[in-house]
Protein backbone atom coordinates (compact mmCIF):
# COMPACT_ATOMS: atom_id res chain seq x y z
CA UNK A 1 -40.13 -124.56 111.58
CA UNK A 2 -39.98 -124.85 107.50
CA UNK A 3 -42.15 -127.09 107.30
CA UNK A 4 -45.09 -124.86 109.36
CA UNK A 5 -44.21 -122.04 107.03
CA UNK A 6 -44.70 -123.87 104.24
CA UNK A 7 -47.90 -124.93 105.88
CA UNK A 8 -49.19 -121.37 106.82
CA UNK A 9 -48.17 -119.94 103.26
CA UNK A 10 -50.38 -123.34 101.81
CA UNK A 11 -53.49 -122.53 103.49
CA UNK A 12 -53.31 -118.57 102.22
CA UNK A 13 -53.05 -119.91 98.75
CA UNK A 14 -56.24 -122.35 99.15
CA UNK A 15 -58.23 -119.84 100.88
CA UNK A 16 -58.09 -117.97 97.10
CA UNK A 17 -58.89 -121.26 95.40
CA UNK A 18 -62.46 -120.63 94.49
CA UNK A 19 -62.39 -124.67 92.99
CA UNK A 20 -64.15 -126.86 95.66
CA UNK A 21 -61.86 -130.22 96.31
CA UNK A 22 -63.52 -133.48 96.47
CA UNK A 23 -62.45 -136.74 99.04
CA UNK A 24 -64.92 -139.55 98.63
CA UNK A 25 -64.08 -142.24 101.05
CA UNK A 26 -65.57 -145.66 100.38
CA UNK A 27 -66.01 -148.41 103.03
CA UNK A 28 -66.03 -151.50 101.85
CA UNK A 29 -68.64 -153.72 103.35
CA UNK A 30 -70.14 -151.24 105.83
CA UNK A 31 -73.20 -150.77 106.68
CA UNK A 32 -75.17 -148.51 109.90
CA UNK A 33 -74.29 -150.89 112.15
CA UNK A 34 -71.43 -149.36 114.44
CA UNK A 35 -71.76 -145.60 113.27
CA UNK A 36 -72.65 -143.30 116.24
CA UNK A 37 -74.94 -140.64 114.61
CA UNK A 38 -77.09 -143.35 113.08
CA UNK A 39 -78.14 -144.74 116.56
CA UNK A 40 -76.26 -147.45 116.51
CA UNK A 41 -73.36 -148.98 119.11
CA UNK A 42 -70.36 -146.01 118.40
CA UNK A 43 -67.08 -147.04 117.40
CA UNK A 44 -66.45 -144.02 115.28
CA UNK A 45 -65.59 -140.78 116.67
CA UNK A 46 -64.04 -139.07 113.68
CA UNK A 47 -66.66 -140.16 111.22
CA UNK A 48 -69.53 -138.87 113.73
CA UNK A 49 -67.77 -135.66 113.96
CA UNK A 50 -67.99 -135.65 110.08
CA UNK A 51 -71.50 -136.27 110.62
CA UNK A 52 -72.10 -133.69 112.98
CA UNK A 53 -70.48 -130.86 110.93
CA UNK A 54 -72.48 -131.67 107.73
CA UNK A 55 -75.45 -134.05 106.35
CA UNK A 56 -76.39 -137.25 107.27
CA UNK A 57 -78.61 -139.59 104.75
CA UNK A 58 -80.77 -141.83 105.79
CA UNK A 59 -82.09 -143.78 102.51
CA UNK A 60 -78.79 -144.17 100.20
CA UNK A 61 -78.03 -146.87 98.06
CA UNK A 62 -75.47 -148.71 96.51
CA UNK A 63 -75.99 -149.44 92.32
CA UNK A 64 -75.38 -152.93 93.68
CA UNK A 65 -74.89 -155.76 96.58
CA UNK A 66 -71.38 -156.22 95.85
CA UNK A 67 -67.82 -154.62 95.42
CA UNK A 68 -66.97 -154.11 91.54
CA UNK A 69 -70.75 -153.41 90.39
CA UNK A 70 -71.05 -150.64 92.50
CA UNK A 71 -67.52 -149.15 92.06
CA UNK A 72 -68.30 -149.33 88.22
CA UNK A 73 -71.40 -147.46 88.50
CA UNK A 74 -70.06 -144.65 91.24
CA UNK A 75 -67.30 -143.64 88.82
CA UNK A 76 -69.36 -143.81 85.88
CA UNK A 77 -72.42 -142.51 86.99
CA UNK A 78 -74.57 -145.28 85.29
CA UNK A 79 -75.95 -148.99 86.36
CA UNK A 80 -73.70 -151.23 86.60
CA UNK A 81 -76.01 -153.78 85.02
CA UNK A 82 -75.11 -151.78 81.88
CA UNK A 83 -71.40 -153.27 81.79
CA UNK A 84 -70.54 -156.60 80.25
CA UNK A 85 -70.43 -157.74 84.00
CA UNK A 86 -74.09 -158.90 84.81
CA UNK A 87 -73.92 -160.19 87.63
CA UNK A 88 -70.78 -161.08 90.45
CA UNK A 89 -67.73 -159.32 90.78
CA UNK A 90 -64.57 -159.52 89.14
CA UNK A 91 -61.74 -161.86 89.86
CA UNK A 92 -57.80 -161.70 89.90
CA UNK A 93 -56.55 -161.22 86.18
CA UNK A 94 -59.94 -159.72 85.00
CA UNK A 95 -60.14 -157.28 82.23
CA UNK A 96 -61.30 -153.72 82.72
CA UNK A 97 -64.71 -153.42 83.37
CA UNK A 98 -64.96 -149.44 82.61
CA UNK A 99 -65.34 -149.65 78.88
CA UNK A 100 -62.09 -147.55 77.52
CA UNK A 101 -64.21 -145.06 76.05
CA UNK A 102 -66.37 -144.82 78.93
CA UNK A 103 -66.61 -141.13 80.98
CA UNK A 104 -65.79 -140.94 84.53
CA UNK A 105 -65.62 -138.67 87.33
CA UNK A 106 -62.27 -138.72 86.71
CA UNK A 107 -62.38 -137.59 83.28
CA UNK A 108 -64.62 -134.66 84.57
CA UNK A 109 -62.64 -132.98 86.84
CA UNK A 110 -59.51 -133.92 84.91
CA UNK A 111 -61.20 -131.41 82.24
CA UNK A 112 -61.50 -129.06 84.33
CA UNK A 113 -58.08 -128.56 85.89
CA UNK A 114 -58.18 -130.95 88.84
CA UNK A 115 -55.23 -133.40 89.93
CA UNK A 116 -56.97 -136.64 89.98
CA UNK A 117 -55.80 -139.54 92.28
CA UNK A 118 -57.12 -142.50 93.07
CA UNK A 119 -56.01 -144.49 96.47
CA UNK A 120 -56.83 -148.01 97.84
CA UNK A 121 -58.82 -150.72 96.38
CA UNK A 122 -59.48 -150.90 92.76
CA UNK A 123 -60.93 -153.85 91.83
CA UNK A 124 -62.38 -152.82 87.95
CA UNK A 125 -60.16 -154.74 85.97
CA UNK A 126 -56.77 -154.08 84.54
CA UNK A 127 -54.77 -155.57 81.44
CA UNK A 128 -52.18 -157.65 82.83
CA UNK A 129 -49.19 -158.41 80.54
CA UNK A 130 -48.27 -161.62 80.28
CA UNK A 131 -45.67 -164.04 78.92
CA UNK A 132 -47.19 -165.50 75.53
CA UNK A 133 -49.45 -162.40 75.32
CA UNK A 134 -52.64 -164.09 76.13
CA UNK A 135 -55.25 -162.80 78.62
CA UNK A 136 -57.15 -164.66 81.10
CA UNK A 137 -60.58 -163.47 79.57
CA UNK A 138 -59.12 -165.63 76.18
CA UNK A 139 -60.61 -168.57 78.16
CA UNK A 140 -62.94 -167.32 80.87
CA UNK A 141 -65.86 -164.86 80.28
CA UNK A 142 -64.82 -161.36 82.40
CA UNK A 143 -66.56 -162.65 86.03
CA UNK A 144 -66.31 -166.15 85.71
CA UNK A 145 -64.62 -167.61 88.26
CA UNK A 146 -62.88 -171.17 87.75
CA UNK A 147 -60.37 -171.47 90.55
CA UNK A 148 -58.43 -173.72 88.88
CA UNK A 149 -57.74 -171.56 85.58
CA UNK A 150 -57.25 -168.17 86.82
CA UNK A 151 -54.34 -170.04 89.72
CA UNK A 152 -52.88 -171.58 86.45
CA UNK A 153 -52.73 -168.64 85.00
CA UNK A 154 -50.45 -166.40 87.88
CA UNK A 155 -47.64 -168.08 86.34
CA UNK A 156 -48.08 -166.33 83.07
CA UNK A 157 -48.23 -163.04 84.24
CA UNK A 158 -45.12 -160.54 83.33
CA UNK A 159 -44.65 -158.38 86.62
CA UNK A 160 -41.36 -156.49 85.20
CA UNK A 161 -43.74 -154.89 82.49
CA UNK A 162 -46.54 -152.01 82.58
CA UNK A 163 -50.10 -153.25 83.58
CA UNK A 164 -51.99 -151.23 80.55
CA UNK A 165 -55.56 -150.12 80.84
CA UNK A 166 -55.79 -148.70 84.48
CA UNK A 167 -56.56 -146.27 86.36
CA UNK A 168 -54.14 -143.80 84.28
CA UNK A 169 -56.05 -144.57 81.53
CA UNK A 170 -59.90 -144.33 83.22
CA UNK A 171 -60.05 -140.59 84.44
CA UNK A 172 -56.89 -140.44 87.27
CA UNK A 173 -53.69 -139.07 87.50
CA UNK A 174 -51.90 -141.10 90.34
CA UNK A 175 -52.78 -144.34 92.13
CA UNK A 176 -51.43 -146.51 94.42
CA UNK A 177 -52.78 -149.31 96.43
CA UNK A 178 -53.20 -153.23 96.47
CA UNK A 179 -56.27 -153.85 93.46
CA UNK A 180 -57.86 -156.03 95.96
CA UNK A 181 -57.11 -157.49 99.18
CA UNK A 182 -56.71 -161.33 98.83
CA UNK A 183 -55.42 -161.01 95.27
CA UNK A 184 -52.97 -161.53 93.66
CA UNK A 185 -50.75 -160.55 92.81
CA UNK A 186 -50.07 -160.08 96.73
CA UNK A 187 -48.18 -156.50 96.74
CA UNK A 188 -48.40 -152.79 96.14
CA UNK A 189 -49.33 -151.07 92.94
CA UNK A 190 -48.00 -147.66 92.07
CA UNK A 191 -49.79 -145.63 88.91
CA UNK A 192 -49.27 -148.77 86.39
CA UNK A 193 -46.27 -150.49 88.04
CA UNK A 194 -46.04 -153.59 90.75
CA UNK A 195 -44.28 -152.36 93.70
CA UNK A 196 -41.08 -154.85 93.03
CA UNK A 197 -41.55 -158.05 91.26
CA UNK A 198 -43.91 -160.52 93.10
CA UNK A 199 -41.33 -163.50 92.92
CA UNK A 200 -42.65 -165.77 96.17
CA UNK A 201 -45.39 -168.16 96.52
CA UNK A 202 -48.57 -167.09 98.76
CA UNK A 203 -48.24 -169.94 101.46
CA UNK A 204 -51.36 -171.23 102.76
CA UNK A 205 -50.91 -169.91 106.22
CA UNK A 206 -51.47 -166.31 104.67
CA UNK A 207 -55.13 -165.71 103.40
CA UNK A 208 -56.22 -165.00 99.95
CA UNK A 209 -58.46 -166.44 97.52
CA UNK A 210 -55.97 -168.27 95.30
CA UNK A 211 -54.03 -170.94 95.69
CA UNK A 212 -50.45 -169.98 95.88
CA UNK A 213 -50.21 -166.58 93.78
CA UNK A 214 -47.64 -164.48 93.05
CA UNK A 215 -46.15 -162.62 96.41
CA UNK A 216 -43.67 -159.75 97.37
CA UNK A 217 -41.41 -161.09 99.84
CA UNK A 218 -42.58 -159.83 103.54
CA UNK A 219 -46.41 -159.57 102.65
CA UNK A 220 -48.47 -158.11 105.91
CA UNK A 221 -51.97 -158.05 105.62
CA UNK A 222 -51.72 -155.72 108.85
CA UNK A 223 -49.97 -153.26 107.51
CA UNK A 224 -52.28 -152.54 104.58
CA UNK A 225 -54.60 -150.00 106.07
CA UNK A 226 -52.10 -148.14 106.97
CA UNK A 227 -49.77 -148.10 104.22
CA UNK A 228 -53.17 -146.54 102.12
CA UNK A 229 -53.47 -144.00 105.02
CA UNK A 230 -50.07 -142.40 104.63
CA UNK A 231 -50.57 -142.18 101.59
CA UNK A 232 -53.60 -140.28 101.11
CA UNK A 233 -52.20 -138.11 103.74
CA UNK A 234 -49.14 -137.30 102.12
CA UNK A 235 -51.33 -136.91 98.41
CA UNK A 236 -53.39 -133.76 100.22
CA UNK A 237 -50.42 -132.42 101.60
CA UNK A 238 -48.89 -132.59 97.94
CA UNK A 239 -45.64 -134.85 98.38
CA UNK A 240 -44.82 -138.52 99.88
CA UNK A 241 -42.14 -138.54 102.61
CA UNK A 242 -39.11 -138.77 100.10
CA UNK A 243 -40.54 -135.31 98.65
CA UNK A 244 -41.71 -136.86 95.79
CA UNK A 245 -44.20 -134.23 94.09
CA UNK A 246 -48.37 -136.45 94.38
CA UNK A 247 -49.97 -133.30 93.08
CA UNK A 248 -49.50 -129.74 92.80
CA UNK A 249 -50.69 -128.27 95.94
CA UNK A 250 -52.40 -124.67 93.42
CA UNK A 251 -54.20 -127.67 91.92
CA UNK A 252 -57.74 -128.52 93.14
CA UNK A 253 -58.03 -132.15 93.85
CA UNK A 254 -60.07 -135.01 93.72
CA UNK A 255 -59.11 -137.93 95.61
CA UNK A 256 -61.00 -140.98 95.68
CA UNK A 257 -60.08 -142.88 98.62
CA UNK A 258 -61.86 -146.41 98.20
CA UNK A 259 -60.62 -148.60 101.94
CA UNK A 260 -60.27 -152.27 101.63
CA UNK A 261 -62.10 -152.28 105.26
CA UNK A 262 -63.72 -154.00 107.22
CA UNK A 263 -63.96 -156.22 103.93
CA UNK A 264 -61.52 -159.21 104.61
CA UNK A 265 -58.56 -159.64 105.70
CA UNK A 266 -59.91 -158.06 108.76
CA UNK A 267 -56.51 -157.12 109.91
CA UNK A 268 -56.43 -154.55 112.70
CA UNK A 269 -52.75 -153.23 114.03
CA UNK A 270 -51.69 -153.99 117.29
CA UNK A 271 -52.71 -150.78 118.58
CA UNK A 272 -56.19 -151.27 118.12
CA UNK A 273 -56.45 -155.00 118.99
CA UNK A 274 -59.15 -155.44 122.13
CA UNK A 275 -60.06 -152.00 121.76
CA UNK A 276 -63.42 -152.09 120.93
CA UNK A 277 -65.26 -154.98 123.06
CA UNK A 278 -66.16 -156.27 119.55
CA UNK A 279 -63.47 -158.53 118.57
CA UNK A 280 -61.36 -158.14 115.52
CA UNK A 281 -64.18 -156.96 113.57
CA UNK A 282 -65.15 -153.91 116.04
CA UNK A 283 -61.04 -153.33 116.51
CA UNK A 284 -61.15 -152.91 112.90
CA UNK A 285 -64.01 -150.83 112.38
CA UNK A 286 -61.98 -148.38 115.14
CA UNK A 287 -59.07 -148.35 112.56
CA UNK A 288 -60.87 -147.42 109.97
CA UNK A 289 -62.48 -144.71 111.98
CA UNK A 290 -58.54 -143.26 112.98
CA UNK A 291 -57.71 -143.13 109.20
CA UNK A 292 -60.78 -140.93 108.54
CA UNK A 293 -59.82 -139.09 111.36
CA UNK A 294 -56.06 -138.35 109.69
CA UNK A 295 -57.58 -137.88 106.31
CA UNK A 296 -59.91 -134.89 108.37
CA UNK A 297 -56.97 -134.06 110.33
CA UNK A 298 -54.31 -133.30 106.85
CA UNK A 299 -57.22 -131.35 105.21
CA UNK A 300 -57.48 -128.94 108.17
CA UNK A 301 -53.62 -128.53 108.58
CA UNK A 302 -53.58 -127.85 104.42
CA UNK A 303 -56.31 -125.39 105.37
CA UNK A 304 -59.42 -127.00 102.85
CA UNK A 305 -61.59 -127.59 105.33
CA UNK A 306 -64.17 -125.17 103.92
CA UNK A 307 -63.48 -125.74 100.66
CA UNK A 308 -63.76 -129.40 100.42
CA UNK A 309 -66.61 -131.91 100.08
CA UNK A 310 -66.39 -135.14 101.83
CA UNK A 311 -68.56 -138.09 101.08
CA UNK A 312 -68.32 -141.08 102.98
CA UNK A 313 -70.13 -144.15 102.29
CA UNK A 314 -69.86 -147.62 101.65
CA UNK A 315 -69.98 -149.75 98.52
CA UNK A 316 -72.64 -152.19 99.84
CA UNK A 317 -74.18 -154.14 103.25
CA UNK A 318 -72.28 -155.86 105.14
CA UNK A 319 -71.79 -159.43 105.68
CA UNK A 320 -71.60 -159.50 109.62
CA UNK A 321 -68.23 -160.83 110.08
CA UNK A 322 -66.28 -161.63 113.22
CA UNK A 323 -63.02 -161.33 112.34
CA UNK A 324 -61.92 -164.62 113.27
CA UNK A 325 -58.91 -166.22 111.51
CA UNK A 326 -59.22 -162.22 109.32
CA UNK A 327 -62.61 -163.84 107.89
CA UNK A 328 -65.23 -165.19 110.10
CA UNK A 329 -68.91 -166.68 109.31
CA UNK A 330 -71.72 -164.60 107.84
CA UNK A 331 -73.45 -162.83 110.57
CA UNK A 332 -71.00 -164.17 113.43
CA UNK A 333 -70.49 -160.37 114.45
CA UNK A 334 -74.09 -160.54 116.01
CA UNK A 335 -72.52 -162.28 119.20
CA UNK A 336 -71.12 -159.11 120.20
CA UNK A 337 -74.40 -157.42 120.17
CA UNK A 338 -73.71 -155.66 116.50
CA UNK A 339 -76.60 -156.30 113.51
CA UNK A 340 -74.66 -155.77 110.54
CA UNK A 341 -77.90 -154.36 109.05
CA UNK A 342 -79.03 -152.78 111.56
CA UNK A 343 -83.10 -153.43 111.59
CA UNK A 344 -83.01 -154.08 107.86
CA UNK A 345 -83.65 -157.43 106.21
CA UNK A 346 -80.59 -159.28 104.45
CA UNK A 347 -76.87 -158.57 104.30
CA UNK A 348 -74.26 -158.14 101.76
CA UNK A 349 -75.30 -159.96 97.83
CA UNK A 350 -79.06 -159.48 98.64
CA UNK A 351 -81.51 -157.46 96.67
CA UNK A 352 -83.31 -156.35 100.26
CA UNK A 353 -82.60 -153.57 101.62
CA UNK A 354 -79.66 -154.73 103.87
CA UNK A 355 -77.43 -155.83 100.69
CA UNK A 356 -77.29 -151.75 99.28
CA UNK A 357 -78.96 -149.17 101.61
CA UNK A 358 -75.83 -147.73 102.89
CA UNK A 359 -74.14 -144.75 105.49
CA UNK A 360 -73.94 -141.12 103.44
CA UNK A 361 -72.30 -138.55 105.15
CA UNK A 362 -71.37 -135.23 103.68
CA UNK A 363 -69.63 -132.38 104.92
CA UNK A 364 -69.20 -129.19 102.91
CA UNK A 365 -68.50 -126.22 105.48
CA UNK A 366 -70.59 -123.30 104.51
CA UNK A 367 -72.79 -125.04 101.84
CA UNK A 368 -74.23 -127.35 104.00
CA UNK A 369 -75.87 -127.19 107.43
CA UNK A 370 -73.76 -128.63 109.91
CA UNK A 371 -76.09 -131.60 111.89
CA UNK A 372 -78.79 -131.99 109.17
CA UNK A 373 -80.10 -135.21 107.93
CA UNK A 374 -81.67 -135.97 104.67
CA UNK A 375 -84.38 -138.39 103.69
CA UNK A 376 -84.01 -138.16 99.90
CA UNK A 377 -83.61 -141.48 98.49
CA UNK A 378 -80.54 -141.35 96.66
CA UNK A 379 -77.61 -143.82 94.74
CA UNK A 380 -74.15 -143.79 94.54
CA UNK A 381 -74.58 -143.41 90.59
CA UNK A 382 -76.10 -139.53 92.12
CA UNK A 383 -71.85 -138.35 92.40
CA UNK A 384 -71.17 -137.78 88.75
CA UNK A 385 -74.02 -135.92 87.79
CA UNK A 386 -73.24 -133.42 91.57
CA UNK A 387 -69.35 -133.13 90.88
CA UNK A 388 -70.72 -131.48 87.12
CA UNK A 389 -73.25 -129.14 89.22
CA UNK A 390 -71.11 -128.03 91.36
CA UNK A 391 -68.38 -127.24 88.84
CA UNK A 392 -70.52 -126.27 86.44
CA UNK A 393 -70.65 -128.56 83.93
CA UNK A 394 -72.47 -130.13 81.36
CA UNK A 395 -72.31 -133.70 81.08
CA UNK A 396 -72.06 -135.41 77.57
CA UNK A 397 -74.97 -136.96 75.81
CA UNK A 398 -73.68 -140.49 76.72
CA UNK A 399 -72.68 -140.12 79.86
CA UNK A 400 -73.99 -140.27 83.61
CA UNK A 401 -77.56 -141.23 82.33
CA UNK A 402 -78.55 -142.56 85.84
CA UNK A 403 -76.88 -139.77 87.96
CA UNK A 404 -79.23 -137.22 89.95
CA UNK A 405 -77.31 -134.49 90.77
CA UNK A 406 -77.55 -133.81 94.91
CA UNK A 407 -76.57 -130.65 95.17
CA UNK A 408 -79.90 -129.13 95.99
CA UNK A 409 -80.31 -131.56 98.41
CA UNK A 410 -76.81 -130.69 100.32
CA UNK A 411 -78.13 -127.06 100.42
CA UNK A 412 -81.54 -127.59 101.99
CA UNK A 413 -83.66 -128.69 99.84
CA UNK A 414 -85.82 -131.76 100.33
CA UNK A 415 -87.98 -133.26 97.86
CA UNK A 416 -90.10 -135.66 99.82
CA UNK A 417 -89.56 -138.83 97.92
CA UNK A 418 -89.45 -136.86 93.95
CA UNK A 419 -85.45 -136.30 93.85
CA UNK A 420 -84.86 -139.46 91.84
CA UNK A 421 -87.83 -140.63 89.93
CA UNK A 422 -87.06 -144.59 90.76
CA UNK A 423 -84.18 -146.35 91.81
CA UNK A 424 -82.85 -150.06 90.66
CA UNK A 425 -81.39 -152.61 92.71
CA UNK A 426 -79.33 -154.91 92.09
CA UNK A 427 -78.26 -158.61 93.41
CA UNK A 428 -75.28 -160.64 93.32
CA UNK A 429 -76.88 -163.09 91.01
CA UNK A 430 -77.93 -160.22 88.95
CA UNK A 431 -81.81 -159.95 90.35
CA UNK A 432 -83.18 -157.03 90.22
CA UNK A 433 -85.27 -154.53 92.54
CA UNK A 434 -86.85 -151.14 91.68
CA UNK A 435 -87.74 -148.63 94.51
CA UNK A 436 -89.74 -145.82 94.02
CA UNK A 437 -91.33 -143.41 96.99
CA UNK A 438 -92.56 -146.34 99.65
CA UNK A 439 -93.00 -148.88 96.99
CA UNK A 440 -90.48 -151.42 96.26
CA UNK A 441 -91.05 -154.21 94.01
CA UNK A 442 -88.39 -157.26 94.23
CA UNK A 443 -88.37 -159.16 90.66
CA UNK A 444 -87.01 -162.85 92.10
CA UNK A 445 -87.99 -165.41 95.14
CA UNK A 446 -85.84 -164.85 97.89
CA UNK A 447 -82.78 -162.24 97.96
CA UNK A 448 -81.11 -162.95 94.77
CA UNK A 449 -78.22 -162.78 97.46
CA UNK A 450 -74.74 -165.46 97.33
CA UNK A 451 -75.36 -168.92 95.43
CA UNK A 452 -72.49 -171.35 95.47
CA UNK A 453 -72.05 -173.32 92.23
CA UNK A 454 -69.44 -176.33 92.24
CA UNK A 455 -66.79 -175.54 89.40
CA UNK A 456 -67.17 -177.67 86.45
CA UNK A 457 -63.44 -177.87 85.99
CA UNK A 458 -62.03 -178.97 89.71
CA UNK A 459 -62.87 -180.53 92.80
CA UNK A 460 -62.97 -177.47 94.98
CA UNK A 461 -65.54 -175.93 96.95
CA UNK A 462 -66.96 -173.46 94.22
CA UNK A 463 -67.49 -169.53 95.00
CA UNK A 464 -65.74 -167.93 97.89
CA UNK A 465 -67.64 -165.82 100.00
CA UNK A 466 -66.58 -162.15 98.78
């Protein structure tokens, strides 16, 4: 009975917040291919409804093919391909990638009164302390990968000490997840702490991209998803379950909600397993779909619903796997009658289409129309530059230079191919693509997609597949 009071007397006091809230969540490694409203095989009833109560995009893009890039250059509002990381992702033990004095979305709304949080996967690069004080990017240029190094170098990492340079320090106020699924170090992270000291040895049985790595004791990749879930529940209804203060609930919010799904581990709970007639991969794609539903489900009991912009979208094409052993081949999801790009050419790494156009769905109650679609070509680097519209902001001089702001486009407006003036693509080998109207002009043979390189310093089978 409290606890609905408090509830009731919550949603009075947003009703008077005139501050719009903000939830971006970010799929990672999604594309069209099982989303209802974009005429494809459904497996998502809560992110349809999202669809159907605000805009749908047809023609959004990614900065980039693959995870960090495009993470980078949502949060910063400019191409990734203007970091130190050129092409790739970053691996375990990487330094930040956000340059320290570099302005995020974050930092915007932090300006401006916001509580700023930042929930799920990371994967931009911390400053891990270590033992003799040296970093891994001493040795090995921020990117490079080198199995052999960066495993030799889990042992000199300090886990009873701070990690420096985070999230705390890039624009957010509270974070918690798992930096990246697969690794290590293989547990929790809380604001700038490890959740316990990772004291065990990753066994082989348990997937992950190193060999060994540092492990909390009792490591379940299944219970990931939700563990980040609860979580960004409990940080829009202001306070975990020990009562623990996330945010104050008078604050507007910003919560950037970046899932570590259907990327692998694809790890779906027992509940959903065989659900979906799609095999691990479509039983997965179902999860994901119920924690979207609870993160729609805690903003209508906290009474935002009309008050709050959701995006969801993903942070590049898909690869089109199974599922099978939590990984499966590249495009092995096709058995079950599921194109991972839907009709477009390529997957996940590539500079074609299927590597970085991506779902956009936006809901705004009362700003924008409920069922309407949009054929704007837009980017992901297009969220900076709308946050600072809509809260009426300027932007500095040296920030957000490649970030359109939307918001004329969530109210109606459609610009038939003139909102952004050209659009760059970007490959995992760091090709390049520029798009503009109908036109788009590839600048390398092939897709500029996944190579495989042997490492020069061990025997092993070169680059994982991300």
């Amino acid at each position: 009975m409290l606890l609905y009071l408090q509830i009731l007397l919550q949603q009075e006091r947003n009703k008077k917040n005139k501050q719009p809230n903000f939830v971006f969540l970010i799929g990672d490694d999604w594309t069209w291919n099982n989303i209802g409203c974009y005429g494809c095989q459904a497996l998502t009833p809560n992110i349809d409804r999202l669809a159907s109560e605000g805009m749908v995009f047809t023609d959004a893009h990614s900065s980039a093919a693959v995870c960090s890039p495009t993470r980078y250059a949502l949060l910063t509002g400019r191409y990734n391909w203007r970091s130190q990381l050129k092409k790739g992702v970053l691996w375990y033990w990487d330094a930040p990638l956000i340059e320290e004095d570099r302005f995020t979305i974050g930092d915007l709304l932090s300006e401006k009164g916001y509580s700023t949080a930042c929930i799920g996967k990371w994967h931009l690069g911390w400053d891990w302390p270590s033992f003799d004080g040296r970093k891994i990017n001493d040795k090995l240029p921020i990117g490079t990968y080198y199995k052999m190094v960066r495993d030799s170098f889990s042992a000199n990492i300090d886990f009873t000490r701070n990690i420096a340079n985070g999230l705390l320090t890039r624009g957010f106020d509270y974070y918690f997840g798992d930096d990246v699924p697969g690794f290590p170090p293989f547990c929790f992270i809380e604001n700038d702490r490890t959740i316990g000291v990772p004291s065990e040895e990753k066994p082989d049985s348990i997937f992950g991209y190193s060999k060994g790595g540092p492990m909390i004791k009792g490591r379940d990749w299944e219970g990931l998803l939700p563990a980040i879930t609860d979580k960004a529940v409990q940080y829009i209804y202001g306070e975990d379950e020990k009562g623990h203060t996330l945010r104050e609930k008078d604050q507007p919010f910003f919560l950037y909600f970046p899932l570590s799904a259907p990327h692998v581990p694809i790890a779906p709970v027992s509940k959903f397993k065989g659900s979906s007639m799609a095999g691990a991969y479509g039983d997965f794609v179902q999860q994901i779909d119920w924690s979207v539903g609870r993160i729609l489900d805690a903003i209508g009991k906290m009474g935002l619903t009309d008050n709050t912009l959701i995006i969801f979208t993903s942070d590049n094409g898909s690869p089109g796997r199974d599922g099978e052993n939590m990984v499966g081949e590249y495009n092995s999801v096709r058995k079950y009658g599921l194109n991972p790009s839907y009709i477009y050419r390529g997957t996940k790494t590539d500079v074609w289409e299927g590597g970085h156009r991506v779902p956009f769905i936006a809901r705004w109650l009362r700003t924008i129309k409920p069922g309407s679609v949009s054929t704007e070509t837009i980017c992901l680097t297009d969220l900076m530059a709308t946050c600072a519209h809509i809260i009426e902001e300027d932007l500095p001089d040296n920030a957000g230079e490649d970030s359109y702001s939307m918001l004329p486009v969530l109210k109606g407006t459609e610009y038939y191919g003139k909102f952004r003036e050209a659009t760059v693509h970007h490959s995992n080998n760091g090709d390049f693509a520029i798009r503009q109207g109908e036109w788009k002009l590839i600048m390398c043979p092939g897709s500029g997609g996944l190579s495989r390189p042997r490492n020069e310093d061990s025997e092993d089978e070169g680059l994982p597949v991300y």
